[in-house]
C-alpha atoms as a PDB file:
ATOM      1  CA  UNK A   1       0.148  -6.606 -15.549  1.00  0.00           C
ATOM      2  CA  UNK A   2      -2.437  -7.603 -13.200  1.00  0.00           C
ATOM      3  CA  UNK A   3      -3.937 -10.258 -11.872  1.00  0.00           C
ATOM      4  CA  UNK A   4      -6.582 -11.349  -9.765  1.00  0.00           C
ATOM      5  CA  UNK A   5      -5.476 -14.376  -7.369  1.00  0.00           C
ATOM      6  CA  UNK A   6      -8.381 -15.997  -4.918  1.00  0.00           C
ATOM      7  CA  UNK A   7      -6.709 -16.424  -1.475  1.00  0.00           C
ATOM      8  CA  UNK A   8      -8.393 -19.148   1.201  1.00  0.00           C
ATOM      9  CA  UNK A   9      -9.120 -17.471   4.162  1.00  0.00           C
ATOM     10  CA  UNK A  10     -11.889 -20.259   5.366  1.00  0.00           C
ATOM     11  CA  UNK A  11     -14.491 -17.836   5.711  1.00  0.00           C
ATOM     12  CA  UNK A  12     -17.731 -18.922   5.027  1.00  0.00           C
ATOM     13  CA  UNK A  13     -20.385 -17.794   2.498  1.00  0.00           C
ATOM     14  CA  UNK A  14     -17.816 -16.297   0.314  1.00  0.00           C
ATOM     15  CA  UNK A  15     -17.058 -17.043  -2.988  1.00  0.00           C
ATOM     16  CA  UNK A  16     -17.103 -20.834  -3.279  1.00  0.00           C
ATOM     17  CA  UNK A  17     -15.421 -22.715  -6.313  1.00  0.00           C
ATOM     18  CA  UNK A  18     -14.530 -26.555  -5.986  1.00  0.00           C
ATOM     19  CA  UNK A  19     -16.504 -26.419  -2.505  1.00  0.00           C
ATOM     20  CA  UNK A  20     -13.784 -23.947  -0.815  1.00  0.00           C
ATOM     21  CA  UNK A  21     -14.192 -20.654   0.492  1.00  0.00           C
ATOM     22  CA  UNK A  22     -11.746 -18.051  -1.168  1.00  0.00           C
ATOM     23  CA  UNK A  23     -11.354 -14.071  -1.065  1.00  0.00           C
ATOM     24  CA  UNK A  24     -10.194 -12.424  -4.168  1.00  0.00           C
ATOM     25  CA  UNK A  25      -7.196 -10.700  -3.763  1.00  0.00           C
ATOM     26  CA  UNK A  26      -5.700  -8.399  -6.790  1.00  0.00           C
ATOM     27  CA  UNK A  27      -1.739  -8.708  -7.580  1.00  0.00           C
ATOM     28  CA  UNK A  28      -0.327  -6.275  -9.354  1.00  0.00           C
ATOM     29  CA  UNK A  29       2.837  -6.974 -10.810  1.00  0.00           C
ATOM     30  CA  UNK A  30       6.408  -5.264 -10.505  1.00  0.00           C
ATOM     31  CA  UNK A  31      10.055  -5.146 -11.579  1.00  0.00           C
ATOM     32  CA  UNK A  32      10.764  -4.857  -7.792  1.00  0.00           C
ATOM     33  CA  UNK A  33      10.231  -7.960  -6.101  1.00  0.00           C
ATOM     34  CA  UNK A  34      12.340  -8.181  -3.343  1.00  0.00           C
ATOM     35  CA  UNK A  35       9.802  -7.020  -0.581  1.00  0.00           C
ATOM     36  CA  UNK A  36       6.330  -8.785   0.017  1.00  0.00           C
ATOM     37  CA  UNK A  37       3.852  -6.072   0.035  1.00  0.00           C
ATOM     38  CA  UNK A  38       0.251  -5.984   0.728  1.00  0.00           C
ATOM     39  CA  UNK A  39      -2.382  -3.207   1.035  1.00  0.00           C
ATOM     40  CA  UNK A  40      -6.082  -3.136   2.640  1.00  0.00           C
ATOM     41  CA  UNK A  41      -7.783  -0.422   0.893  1.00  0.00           C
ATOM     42  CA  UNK A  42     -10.740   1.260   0.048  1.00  0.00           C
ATOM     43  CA  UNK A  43     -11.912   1.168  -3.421  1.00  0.00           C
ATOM     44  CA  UNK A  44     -12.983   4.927  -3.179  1.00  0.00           C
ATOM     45  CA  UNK A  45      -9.973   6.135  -0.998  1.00  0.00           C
ATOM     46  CA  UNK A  46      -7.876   8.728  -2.788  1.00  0.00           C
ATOM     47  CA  UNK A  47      -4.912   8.207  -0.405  1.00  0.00           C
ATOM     48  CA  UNK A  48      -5.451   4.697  -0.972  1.00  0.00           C
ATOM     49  CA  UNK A  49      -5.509   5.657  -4.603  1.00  0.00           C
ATOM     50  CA  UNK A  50      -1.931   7.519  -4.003  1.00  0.00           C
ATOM     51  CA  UNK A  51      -0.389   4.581  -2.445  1.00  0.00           C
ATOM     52  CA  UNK A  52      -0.620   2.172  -5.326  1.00  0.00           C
ATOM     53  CA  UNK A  53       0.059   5.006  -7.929  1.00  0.00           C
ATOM     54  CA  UNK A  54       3.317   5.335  -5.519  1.00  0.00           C
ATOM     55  CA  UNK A  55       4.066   1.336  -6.065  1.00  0.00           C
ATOM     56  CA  UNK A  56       2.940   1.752  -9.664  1.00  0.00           C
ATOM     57  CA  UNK A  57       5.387   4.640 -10.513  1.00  0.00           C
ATOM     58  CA  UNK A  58       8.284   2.948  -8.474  1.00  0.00           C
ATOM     59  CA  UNK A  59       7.555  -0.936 -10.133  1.00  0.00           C
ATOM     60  CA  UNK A  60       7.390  -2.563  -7.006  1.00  0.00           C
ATOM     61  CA  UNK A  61       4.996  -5.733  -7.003  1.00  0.00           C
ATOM     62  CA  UNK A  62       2.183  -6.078  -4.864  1.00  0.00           C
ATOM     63  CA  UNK A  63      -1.191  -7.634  -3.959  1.00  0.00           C
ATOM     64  CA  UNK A  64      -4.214  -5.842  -2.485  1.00  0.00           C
ATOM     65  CA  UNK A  65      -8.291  -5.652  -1.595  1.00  0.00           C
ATOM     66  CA  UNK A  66     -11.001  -3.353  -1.482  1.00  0.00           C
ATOM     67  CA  UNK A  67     -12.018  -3.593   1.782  1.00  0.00           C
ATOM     68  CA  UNK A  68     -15.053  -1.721   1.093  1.00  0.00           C
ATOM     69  CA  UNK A  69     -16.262  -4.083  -1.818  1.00  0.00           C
ATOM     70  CA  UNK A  70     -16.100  -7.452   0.028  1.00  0.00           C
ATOM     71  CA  UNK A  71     -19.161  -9.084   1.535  1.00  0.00           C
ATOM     72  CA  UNK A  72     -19.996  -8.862   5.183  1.00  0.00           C
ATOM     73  CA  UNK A  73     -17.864 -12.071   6.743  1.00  0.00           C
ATOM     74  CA  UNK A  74     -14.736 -11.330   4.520  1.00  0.00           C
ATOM     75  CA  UNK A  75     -15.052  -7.665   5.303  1.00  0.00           C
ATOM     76  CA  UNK A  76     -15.051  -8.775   8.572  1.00  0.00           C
ATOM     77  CA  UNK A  77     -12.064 -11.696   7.990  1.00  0.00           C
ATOM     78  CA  UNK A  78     -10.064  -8.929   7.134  1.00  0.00           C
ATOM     79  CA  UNK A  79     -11.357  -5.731   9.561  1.00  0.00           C
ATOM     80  CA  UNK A  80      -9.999  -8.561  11.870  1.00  0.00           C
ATOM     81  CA  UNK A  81      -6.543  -9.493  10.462  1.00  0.00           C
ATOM     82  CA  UNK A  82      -5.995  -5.531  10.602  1.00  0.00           C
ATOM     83  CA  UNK A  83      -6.819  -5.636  13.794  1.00  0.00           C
ATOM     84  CA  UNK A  84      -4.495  -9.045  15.157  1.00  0.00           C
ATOM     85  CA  UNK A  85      -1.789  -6.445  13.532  1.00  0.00           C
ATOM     86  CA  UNK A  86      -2.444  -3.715  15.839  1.00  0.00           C
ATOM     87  CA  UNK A  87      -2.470  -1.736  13.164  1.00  0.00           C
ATOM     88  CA  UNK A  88      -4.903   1.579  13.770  1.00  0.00           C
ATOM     89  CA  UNK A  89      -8.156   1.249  11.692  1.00  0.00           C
ATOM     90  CA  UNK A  90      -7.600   3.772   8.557  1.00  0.00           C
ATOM     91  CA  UNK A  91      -7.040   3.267   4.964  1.00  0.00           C
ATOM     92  CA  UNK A  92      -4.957   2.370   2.970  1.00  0.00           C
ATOM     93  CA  UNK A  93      -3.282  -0.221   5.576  1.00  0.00           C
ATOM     94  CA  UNK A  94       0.386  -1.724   4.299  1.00  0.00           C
ATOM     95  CA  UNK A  95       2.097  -4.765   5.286  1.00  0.00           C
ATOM     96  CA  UNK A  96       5.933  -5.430   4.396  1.00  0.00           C
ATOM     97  CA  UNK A  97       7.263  -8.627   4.790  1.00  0.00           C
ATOM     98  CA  UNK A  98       4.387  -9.447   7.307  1.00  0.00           C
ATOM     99  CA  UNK A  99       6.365  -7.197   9.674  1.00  0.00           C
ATOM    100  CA  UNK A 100       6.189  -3.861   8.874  1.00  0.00           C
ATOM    101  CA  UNK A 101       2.670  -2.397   9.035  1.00  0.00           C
ATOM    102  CA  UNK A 102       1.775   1.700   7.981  1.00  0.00           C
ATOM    103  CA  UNK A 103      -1.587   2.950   8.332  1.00  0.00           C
ATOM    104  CA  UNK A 104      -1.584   5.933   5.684  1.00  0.00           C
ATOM    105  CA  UNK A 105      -0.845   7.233   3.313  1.00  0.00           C
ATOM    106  CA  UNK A 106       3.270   8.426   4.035  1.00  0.00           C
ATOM    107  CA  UNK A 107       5.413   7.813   1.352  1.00  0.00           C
ATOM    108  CA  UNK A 108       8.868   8.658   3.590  1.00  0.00           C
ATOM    109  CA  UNK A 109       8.156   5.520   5.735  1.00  0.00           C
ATOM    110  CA  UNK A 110       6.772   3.074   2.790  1.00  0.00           C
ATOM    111  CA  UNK A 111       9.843   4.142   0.540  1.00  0.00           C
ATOM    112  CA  UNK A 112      11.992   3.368   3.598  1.00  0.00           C
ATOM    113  CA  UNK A 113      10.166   0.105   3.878  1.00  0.00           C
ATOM    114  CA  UNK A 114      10.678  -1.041   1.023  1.00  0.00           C
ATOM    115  CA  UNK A 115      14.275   0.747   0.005  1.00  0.00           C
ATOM    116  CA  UNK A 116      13.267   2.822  -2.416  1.00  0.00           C
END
């Protein structure tokens, strides 16, 4: 199942309901649970496309965006949170347990992330 959660990030001119500013952020949802996952994608990326089919086939839970289809300031909310990570810019980007971060698409290190 999936759902579509909207996440405050305080950016402004975004998408406003009860006067706040939220981004929209996508949850998918998994039998595996036990890691916090998140993905920065783009919504045309095929290895970006490969890494949730990954998560999808192995029923972990986890939230992402398409980087690519927000507006200018979130794009750039988030261009910028990839960047505080030191992550190197390139789709899809993965954060586990707000620790681990993979740039790529490399199934190895994201099953040995997340203990698959």
């Amino acid at each position: 199942m999936i759902f579509i959660i909207l996440y405050n990030l305080g950016i402004s001119k975004s998408n406003l309901i009860n006067g706040e500013n939220l981004m929209v952020i996508v949850k998918v949802e998994g039998e595996r649970k036990s890691h916090k996952v998140f993905l920065y994608t783009l919504s045309t990326c095929g290895w970006c496309k490969k890494t949730k089919e990954l998560l999808n086939q192995s029923r972990v839970e986890y939230e992402y965006i398409d980087v690519d289809l927000l507006k200018a300031d979130e794009r750039k909310a988030a261009l910028d949170e990839i960047h505080n990570r030191k992550a190197p810019l390139g789709f899809p980007v993965i954060i586990i347990d707000d620790t681990v971060v993979i740039t790529g698409y490399v199934p190895e290190k994201i099953k040995e992330a997340i203990g698959l």
